[in-house]
C-alpha atoms as a PDB file:
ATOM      1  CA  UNK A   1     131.543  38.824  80.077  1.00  0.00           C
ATOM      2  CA  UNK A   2     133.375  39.576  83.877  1.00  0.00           C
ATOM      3  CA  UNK A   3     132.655  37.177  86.114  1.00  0.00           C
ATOM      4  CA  UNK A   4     130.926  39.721  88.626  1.00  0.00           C
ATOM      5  CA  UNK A   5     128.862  40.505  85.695  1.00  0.00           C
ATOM      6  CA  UNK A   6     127.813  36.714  85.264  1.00  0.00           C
ATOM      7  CA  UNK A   7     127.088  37.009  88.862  1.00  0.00           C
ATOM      8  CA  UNK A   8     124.770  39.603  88.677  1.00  0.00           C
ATOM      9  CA  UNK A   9     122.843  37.860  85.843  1.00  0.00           C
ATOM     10  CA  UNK A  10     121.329  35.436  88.367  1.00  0.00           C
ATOM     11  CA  UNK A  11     120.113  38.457  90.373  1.00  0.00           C
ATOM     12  CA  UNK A  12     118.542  40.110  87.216  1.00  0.00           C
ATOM     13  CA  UNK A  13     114.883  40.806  86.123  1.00  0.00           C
ATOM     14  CA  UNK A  14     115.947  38.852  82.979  1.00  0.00           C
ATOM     15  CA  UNK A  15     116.616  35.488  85.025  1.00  0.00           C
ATOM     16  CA  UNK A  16     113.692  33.858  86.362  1.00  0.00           C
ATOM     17  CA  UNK A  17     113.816  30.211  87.170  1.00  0.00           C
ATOM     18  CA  UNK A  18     110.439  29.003  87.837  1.00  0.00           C
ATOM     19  CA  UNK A  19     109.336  30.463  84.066  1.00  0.00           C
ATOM     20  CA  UNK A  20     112.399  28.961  82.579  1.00  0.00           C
ATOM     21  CA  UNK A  21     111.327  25.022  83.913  1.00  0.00           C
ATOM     22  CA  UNK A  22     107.900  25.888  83.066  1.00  0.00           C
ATOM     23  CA  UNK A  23     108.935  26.657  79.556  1.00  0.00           C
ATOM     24  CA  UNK A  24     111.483  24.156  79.091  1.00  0.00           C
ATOM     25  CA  UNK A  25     109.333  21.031  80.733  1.00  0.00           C
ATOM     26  CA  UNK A  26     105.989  22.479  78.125  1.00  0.00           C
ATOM     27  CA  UNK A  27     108.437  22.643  75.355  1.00  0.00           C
ATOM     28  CA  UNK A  28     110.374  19.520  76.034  1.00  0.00           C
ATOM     29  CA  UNK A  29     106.942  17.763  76.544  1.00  0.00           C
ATOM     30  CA  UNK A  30     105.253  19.140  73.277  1.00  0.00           C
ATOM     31  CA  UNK A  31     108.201  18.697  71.058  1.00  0.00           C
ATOM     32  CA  UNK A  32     108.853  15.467  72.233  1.00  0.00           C
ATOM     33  CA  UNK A  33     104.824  14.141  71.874  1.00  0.00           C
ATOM     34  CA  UNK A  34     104.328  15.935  68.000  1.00  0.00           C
ATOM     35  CA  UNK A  35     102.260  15.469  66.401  1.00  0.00           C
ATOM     36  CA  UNK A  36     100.416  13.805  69.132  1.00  0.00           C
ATOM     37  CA  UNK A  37      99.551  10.466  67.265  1.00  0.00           C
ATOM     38  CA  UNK A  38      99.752   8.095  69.673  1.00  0.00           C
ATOM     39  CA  UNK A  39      99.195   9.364  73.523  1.00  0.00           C
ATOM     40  CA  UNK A  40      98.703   5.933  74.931  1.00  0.00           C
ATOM     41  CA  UNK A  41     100.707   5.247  78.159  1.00  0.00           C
ATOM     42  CA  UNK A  42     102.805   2.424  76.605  1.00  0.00           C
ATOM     43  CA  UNK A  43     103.723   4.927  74.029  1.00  0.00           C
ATOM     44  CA  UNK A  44     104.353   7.784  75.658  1.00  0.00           C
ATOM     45  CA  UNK A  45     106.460   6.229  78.860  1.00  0.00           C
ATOM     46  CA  UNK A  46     109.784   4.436  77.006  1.00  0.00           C
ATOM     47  CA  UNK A  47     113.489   4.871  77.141  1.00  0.00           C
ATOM     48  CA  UNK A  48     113.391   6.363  73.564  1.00  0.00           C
ATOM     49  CA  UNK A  49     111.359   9.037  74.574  1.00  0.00           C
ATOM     50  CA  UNK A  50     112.591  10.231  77.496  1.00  0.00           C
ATOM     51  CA  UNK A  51     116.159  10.534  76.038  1.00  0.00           C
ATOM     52  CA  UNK A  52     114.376  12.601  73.406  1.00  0.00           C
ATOM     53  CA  UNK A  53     112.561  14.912  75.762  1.00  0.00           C
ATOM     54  CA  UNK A  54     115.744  14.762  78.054  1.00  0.00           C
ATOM     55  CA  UNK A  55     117.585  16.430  75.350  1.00  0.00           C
ATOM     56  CA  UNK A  56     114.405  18.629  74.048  1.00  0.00           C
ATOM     57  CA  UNK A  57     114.384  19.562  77.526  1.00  0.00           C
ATOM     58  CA  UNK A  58     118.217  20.563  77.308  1.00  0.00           C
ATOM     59  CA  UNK A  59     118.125  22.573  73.937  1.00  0.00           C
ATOM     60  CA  UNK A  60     114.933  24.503  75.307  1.00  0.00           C
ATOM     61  CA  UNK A  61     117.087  25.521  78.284  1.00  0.00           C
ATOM     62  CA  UNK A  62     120.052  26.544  75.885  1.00  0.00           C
ATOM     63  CA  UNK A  63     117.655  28.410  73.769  1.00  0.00           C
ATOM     64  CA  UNK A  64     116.541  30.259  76.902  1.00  0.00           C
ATOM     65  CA  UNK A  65     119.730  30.706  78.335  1.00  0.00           C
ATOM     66  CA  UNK A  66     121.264  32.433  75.717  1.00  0.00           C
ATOM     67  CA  UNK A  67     118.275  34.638  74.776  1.00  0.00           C
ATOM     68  CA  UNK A  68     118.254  35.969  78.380  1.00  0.00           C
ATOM     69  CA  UNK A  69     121.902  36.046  78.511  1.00  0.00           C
ATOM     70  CA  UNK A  70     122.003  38.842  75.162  1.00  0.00           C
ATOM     71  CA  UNK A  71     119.416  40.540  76.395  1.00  0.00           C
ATOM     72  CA  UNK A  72     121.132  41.117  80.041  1.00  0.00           C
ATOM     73  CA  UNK A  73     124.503  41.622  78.317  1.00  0.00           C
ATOM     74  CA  UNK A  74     123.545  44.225  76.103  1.00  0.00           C
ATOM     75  CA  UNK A  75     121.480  46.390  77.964  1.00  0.00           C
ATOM     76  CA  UNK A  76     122.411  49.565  78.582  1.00  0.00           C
ATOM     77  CA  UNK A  77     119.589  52.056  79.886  1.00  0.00           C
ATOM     78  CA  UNK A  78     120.952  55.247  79.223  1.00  0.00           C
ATOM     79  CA  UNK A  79     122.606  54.175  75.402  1.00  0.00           C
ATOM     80  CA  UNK A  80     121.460  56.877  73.591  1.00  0.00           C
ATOM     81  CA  UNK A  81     121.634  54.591  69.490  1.00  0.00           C
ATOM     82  CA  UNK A  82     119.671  51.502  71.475  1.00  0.00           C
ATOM     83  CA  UNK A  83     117.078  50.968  68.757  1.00  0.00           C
ATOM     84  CA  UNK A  84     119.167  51.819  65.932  1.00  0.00           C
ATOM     85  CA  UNK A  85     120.027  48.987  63.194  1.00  0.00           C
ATOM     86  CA  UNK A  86     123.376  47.603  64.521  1.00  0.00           C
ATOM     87  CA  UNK A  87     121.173  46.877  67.747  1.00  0.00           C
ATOM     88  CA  UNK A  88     118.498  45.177  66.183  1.00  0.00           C
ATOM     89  CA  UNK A  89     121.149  43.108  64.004  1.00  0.00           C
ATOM     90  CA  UNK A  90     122.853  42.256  67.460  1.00  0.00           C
ATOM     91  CA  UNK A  91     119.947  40.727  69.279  1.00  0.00           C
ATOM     92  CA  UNK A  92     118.562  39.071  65.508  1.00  0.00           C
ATOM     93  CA  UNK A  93     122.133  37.512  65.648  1.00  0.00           C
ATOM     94  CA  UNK A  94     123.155  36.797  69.214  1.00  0.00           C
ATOM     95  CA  UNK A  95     119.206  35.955  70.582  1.00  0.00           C
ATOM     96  CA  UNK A  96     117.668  34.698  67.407  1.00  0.00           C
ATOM     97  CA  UNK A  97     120.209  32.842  65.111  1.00  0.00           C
ATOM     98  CA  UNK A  98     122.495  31.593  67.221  1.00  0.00           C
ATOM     99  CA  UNK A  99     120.144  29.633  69.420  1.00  0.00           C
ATOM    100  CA  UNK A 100     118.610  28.306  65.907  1.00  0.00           C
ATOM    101  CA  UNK A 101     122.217  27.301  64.467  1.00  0.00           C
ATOM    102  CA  UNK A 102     122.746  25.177  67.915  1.00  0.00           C
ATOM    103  CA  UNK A 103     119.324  23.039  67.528  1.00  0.00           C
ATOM    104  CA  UNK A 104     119.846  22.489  64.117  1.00  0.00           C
ATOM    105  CA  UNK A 105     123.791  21.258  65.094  1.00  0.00           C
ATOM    106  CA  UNK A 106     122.169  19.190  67.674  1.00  0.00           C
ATOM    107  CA  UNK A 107     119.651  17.175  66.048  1.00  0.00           C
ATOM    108  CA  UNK A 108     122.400  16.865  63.453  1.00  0.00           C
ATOM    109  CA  UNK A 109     124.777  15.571  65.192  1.00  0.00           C
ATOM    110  CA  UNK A 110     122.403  13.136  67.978  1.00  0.00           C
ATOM    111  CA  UNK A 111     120.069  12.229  65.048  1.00  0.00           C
ATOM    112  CA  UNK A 112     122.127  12.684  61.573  1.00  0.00           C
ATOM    113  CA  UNK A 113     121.696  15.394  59.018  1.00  0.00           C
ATOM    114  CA  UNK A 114     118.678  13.244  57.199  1.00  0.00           C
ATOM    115  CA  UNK A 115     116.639  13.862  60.057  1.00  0.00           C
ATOM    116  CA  UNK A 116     116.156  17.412  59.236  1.00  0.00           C
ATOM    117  CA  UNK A 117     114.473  16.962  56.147  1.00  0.00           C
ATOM    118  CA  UNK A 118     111.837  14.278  57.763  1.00  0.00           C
ATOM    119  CA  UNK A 119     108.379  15.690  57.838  1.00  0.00           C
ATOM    120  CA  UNK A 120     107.607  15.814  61.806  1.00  0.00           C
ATOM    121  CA  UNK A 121     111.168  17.346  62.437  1.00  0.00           C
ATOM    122  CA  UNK A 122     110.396  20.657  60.440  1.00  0.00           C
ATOM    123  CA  UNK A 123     107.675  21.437  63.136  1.00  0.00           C
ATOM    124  CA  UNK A 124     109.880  20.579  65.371  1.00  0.00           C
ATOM    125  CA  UNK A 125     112.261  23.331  64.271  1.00  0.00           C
ATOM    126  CA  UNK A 126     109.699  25.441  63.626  1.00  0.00           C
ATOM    127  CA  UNK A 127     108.468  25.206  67.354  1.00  0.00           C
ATOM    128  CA  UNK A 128     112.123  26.199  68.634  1.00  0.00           C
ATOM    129  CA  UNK A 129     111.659  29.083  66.165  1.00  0.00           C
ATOM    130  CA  UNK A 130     108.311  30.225  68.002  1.00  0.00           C
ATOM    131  CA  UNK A 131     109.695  29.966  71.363  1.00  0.00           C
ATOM    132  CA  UNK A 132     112.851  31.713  70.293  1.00  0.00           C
ATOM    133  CA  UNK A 133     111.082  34.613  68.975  1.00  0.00           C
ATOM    134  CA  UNK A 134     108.415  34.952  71.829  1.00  0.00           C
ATOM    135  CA  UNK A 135     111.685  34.738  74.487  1.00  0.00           C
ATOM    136  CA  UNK A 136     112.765  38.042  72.573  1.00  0.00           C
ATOM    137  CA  UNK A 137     109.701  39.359  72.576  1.00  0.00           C
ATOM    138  CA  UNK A 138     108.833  38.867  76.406  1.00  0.00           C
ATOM    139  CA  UNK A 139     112.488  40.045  77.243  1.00  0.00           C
ATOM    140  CA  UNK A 140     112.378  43.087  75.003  1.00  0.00           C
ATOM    141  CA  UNK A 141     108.757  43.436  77.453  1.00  0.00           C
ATOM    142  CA  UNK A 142     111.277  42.963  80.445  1.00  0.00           C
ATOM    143  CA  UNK A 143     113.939  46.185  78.565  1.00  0.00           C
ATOM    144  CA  UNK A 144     111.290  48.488  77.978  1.00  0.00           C
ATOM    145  CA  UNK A 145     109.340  48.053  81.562  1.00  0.00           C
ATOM    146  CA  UNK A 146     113.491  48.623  83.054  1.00  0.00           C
ATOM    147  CA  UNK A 147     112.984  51.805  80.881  1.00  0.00           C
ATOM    148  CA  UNK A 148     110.017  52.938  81.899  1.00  0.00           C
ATOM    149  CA  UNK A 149     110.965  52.487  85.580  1.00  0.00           C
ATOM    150  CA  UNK A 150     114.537  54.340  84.860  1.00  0.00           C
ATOM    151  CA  UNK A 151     112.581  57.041  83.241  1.00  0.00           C
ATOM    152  CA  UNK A 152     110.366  57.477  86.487  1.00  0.00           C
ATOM    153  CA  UNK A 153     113.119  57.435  88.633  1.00  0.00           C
ATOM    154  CA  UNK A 154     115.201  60.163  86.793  1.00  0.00           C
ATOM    155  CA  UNK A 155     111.842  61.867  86.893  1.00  0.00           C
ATOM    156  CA  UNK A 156     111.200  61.724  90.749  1.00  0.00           C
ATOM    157  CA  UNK A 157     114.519  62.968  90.878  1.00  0.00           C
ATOM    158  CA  UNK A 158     114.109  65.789  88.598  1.00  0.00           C
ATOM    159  CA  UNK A 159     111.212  66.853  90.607  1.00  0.00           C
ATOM    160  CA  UNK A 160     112.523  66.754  93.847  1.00  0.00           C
ATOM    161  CA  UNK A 161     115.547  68.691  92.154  1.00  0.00           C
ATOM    162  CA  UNK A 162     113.293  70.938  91.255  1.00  0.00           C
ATOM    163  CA  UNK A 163     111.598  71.319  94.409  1.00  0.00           C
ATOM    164  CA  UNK A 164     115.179  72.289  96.116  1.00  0.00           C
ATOM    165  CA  UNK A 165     115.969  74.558  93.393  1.00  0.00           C
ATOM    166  CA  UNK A 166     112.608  76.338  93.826  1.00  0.00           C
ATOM    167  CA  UNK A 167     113.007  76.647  97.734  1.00  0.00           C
ATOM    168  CA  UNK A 168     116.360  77.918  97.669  1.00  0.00           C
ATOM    169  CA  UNK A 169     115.228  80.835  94.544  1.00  0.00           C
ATOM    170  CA  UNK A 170     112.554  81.734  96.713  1.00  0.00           C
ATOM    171  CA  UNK A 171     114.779  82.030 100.343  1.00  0.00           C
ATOM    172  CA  UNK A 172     117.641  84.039  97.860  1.00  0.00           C
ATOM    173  CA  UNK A 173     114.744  86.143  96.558  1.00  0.00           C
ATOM    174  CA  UNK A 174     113.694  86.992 100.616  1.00  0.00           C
ATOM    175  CA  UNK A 175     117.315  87.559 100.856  1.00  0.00           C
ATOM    176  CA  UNK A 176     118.024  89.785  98.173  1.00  0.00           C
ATOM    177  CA  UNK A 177     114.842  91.441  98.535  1.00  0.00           C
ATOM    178  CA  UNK A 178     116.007  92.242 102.359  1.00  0.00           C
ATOM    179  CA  UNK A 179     119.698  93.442 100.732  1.00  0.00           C
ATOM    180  CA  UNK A 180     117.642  96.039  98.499  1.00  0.00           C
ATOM    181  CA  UNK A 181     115.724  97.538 101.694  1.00  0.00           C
ATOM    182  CA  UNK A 182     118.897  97.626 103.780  1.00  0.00           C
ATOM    183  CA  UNK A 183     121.174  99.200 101.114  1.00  0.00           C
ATOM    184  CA  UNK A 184     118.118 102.042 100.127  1.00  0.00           C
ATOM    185  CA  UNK A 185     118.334 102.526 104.134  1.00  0.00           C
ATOM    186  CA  UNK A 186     121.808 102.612 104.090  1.00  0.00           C
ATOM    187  CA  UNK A 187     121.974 104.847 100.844  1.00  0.00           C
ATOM    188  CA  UNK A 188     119.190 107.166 102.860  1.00  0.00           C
ATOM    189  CA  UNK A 189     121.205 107.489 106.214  1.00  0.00           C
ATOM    190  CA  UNK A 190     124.481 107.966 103.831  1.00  0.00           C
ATOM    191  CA  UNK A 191     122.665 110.784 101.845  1.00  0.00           C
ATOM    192  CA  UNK A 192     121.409 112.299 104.807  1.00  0.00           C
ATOM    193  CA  UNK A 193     124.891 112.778 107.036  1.00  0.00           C
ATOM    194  CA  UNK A 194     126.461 113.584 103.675  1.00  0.00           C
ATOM    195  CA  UNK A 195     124.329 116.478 103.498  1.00  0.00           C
ATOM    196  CA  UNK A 196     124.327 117.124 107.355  1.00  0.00           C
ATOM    197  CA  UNK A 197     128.491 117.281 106.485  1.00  0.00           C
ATOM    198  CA  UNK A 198     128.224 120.120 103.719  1.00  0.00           C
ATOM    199  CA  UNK A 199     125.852 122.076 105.767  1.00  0.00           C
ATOM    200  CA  UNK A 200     127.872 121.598 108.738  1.00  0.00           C
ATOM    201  CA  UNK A 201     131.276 122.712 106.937  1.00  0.00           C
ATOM    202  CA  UNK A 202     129.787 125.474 105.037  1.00  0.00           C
ATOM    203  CA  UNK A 203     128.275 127.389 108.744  1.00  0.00           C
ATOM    204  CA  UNK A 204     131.892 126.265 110.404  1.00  0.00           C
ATOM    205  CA  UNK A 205     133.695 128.091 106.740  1.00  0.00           C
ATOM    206  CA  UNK A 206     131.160 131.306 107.456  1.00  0.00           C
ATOM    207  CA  UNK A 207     131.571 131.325 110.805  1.00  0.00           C
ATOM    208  CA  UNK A 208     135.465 131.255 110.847  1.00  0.00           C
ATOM    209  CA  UNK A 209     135.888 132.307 107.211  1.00  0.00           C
ATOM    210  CA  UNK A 210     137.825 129.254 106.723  1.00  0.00           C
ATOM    211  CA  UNK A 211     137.962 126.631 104.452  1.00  0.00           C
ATOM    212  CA  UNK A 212     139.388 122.844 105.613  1.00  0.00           C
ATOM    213  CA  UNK A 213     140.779 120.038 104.027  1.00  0.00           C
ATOM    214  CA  UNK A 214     142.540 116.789 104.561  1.00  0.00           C
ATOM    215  CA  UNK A 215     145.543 116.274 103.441  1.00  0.00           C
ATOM    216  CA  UNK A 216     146.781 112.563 104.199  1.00  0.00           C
ATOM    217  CA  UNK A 217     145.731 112.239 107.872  1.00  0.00           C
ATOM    218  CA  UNK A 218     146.040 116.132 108.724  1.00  0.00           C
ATOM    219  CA  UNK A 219     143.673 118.815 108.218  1.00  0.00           C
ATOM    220  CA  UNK A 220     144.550 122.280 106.849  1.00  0.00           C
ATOM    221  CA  UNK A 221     142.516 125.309 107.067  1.00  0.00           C
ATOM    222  CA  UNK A 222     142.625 128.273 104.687  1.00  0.00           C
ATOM    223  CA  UNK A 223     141.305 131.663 104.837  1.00  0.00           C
ATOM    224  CA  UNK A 224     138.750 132.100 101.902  1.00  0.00           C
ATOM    225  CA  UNK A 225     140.614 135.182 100.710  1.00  0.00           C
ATOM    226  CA  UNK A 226     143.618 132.791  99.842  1.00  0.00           C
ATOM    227  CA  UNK A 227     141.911 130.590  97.614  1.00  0.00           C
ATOM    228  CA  UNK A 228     141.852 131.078  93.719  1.00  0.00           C
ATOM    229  CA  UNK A 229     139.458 128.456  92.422  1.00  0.00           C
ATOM    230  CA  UNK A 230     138.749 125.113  92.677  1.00  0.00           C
ATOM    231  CA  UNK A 231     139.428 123.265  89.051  1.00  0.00           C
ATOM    232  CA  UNK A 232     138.576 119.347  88.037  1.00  0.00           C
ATOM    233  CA  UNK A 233     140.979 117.151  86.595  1.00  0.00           C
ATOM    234  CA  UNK A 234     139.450 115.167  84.296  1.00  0.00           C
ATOM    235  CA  UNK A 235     142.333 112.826  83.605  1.00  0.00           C
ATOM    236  CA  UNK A 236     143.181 111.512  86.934  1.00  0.00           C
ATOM    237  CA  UNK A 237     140.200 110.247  88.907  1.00  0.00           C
ATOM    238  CA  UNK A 238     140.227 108.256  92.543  1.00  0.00           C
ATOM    239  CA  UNK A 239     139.371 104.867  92.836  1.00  0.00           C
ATOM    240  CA  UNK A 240     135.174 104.557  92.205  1.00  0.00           C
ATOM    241  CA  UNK A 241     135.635 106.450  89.175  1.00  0.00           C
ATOM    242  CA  UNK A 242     135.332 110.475  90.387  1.00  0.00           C
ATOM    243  CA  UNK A 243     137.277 112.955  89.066  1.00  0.00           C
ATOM    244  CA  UNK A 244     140.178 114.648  91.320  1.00  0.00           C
ATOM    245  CA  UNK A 245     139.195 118.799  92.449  1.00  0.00           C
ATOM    246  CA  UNK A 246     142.586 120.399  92.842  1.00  0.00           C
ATOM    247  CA  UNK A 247     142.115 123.882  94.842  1.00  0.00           C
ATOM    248  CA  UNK A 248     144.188 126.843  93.375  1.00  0.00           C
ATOM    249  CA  UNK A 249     145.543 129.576  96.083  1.00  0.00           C
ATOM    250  CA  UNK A 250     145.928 132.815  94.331  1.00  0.00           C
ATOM    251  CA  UNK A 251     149.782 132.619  94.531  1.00  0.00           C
ATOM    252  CA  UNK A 252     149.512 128.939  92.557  1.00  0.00           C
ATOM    253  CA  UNK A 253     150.079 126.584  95.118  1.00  0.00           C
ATOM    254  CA  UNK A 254     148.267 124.044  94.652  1.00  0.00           C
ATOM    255  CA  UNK A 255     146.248 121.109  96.933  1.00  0.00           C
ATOM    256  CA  UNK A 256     144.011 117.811  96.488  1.00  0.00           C
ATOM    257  CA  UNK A 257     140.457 118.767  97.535  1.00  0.00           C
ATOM    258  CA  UNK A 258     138.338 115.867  98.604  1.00  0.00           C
ATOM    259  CA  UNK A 259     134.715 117.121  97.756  1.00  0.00           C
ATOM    260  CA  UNK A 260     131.987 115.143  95.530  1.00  0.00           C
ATOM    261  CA  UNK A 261     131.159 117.711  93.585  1.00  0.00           C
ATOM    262  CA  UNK A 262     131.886 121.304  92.620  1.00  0.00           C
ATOM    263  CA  UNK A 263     128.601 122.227  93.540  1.00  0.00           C
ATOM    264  CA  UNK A 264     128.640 121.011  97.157  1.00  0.00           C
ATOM    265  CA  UNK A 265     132.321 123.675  97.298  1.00  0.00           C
ATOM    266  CA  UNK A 266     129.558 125.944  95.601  1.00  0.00           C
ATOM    267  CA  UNK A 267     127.645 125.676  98.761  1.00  0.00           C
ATOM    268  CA  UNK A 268     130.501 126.363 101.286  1.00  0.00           C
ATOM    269  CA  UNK A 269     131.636 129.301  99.347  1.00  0.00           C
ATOM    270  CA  UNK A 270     128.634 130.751  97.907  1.00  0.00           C
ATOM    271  CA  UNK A 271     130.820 134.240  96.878  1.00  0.00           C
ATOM    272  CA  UNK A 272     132.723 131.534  94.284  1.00  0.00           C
ATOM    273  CA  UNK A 273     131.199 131.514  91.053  1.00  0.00           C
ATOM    274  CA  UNK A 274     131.216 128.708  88.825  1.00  0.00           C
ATOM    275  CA  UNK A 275     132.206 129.351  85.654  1.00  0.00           C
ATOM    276  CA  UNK A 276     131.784 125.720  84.036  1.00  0.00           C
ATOM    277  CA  UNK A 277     131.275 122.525  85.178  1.00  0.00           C
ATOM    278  CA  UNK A 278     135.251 121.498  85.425  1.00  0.00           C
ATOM    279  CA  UNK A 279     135.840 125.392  87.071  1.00  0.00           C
ATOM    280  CA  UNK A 280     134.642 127.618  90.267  1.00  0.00           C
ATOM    281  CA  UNK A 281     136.753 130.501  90.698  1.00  0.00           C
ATOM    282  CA  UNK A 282     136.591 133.467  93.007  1.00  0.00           C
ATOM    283  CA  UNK A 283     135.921 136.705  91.287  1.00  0.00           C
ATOM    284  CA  UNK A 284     139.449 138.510  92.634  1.00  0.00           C
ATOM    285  CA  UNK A 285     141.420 135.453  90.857  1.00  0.00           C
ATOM    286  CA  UNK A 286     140.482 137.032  87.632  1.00  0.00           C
ATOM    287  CA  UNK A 287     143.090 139.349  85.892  1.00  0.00           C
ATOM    288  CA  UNK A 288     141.628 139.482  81.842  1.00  0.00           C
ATOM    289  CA  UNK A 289     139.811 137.818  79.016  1.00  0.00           C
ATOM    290  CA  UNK A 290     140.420 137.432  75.478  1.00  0.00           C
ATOM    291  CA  UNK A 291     137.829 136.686  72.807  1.00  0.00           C
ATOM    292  CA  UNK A 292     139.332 134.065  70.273  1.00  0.00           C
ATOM    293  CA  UNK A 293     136.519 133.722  67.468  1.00  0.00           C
ATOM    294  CA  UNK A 294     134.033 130.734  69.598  1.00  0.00           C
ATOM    295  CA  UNK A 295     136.097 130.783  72.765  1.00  0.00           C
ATOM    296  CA  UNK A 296     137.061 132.452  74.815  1.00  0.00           C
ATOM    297  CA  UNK A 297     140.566 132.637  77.165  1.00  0.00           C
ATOM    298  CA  UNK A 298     140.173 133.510  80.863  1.00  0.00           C
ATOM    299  CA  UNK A 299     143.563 134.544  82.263  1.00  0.00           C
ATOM    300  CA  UNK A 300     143.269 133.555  86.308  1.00  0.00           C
ATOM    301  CA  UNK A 301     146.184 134.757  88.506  1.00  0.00           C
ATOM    302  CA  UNK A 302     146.969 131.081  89.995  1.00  0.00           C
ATOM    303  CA  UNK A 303     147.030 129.743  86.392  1.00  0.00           C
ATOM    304  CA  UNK A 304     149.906 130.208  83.856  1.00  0.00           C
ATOM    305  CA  UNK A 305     148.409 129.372  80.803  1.00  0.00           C
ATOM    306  CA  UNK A 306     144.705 130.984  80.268  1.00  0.00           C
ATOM    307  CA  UNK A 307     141.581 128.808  81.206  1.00  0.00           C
ATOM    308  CA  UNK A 308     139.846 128.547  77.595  1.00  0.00           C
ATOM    309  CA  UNK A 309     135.838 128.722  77.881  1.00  0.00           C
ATOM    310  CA  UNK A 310     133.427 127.652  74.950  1.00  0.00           C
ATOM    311  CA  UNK A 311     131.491 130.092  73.754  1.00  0.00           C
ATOM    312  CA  UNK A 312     127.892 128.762  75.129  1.00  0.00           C
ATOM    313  CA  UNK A 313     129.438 129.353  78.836  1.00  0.00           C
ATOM    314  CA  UNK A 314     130.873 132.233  78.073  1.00  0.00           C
ATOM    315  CA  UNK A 315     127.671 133.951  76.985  1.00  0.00           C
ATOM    316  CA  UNK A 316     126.204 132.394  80.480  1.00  0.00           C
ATOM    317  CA  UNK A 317     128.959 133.805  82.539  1.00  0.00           C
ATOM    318  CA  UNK A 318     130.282 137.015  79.968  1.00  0.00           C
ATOM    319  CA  UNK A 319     128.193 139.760  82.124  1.00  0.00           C
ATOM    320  CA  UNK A 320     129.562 139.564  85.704  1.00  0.00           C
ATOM    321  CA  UNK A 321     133.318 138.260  84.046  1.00  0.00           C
ATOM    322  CA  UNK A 322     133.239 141.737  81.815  1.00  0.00           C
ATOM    323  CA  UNK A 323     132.051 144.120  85.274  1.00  0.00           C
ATOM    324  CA  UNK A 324     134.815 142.759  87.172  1.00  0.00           C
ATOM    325  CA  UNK A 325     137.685 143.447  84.340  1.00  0.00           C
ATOM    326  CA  UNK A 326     135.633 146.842  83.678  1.00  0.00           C
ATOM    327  CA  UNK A 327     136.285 148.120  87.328  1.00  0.00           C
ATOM    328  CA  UNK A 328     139.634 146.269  87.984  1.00  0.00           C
ATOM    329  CA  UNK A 329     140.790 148.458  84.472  1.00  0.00           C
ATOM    330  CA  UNK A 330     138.382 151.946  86.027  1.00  0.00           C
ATOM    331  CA  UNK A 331     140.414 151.182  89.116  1.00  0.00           C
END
């Protein structure tokens, strides 16, 4: 045992003083007066028996002592294996035999082994015995009431954890709950000049029959008859995932469009028919088809290799694809 920890035993709920000279001057008295034959005065105040209750007075403060002293050195309030068998062995051995094995080495060495086996002196063991075993007793009282009043601390603690966790959920919830309303209003106001955009390019295209797009920080304008088709690249997409929309002039050239969608070029170019969902063409870009068993090959003049179209578009689109080629051949 540290020092500091000695220290602290005096400040302890296991050290009390005044119940320690109450027990000791009771246990000193009663031992020493047992069994009570002779109470007279004369008897009772001698030199012989105040030595004896000097000493029983002594051994009962020993026997105290080093009861409370186990109990305060082996608590620990958070050991999870307190009550398992090694701990009760511990306290049976530290608190119980060990203040036995000194009274019996006492009286055995102030008043020879033989007095051990004299009638009177077994209930005076036996009376160290009892007040060993209700000193354990009252300080495994003092341990439990410790626990209890750990317990309601972690408790309070828990609770008022609790209590902060709850307020700050419910001001996160207000605040998420405002995030949600201003992104829907954002999302609305984005939606809306999106759409005020394409409707404002498309009557600018009509009105100038051109078509504009950026190209780094520049803008380029073309007229409408230049342009082949607009075609998506489905490998190469911008950062957020979208695909890239390349737009074909009809002598191949070649430029990065930066539409959404297909359908919103649809809009600005409503003479542009599209033809799938990766292709909108205009119809002079056409030059031939060939039928291939299920698909079908599209040749386009601003492509080199034909533009191959399954067969459930092709019997969408066959019609007005056929009437072109038709009168381009008639022609």
């Amino acid at each position: 045992m540290t020092f500091e920890k000695f220290l602290n035993f005096f400040k302890s709920p296991y050290f009390h003083i005044g119940k320690m000279l109450i027990l000791c001057f009771f246990g000193a008295t009663l031992t020493t007066l047992f069994p009570f034959h002779d109470l007279s005065l004369g008897y009772v105040f001698r030199w012989k028996m105040a030595a004896i209750w000097g000493v029983s007075f002594v051994m009962a403060a020993v026997c105290i002592a080093i009861v409370s002293l186990t109990w305060y050195w082996f608590h620990q309030p958070n050991h999870d294996m307190e009550d398992n068998v090694w701990s009760v062995a511990r306290y049976a051995l530290y608190g119980g035999a060990l203040p036995i094995i000194l009274v019996i080495t006492e009286i055995s060495l102030v008043q020879g082994v033989d007095m051990l086996f004299q009638h009177n002196m077994q209930y005076h063991l036996w009376f160290y015995a009892a007040l060993i075993f209700v000193l354990n007793m009252y300080y495994r009282s003092v341990r439990l009431k410790l626990r209890l009043n750990d317990m309601k601390l972690d408790v309070a603690a828990l609770q008022e954890e609790n209590t902060d966790q709850q307020s700050e959920l419910h001001i996160k919830e207000e605040q998420t709950t405002e995030l949600r309303a201003s992104l829907r209003e954002k999302e609305d106001e984005l939606e809306v000049w999106q759409n005020e955009n394409t409707e404002l390019r498309r009557k600018a295209a009509d009105y100038e029959k051109l078509y504009i797009i950026e190209i780094g920080n520049e803008r380029k304008a073309f007229l409408k008859s230049e342009i082949g088709g607009f075609l998506i690249n489905a490998a190469t997409r911008v950062e957020g995932g979208r695909s890239i929309i390349e737009m074909y002039l009809l002598s191949g050239e070649s430029y990065i469009d930066d539409s959404e969608s297909l359908k919103g070029i649809n809009l600005m170019l409503p003479e542009f028919r599209l033809v799938t969902r990766q292709l909108l063409i205009s119809p002079e870009s056409i030059t031939g088809y060939i039928e291939q068993g299920g698909v079908v090959a599209l040749h386009l003049k601003f492509l080199d290799e034909p533009y191959m179209i399954p067969g459930y578009s092709w019997r969408s689109q066959k019609d007005w694809i056929k009437e072109i080629v038709d009168d381009e051949k008639a022609s």
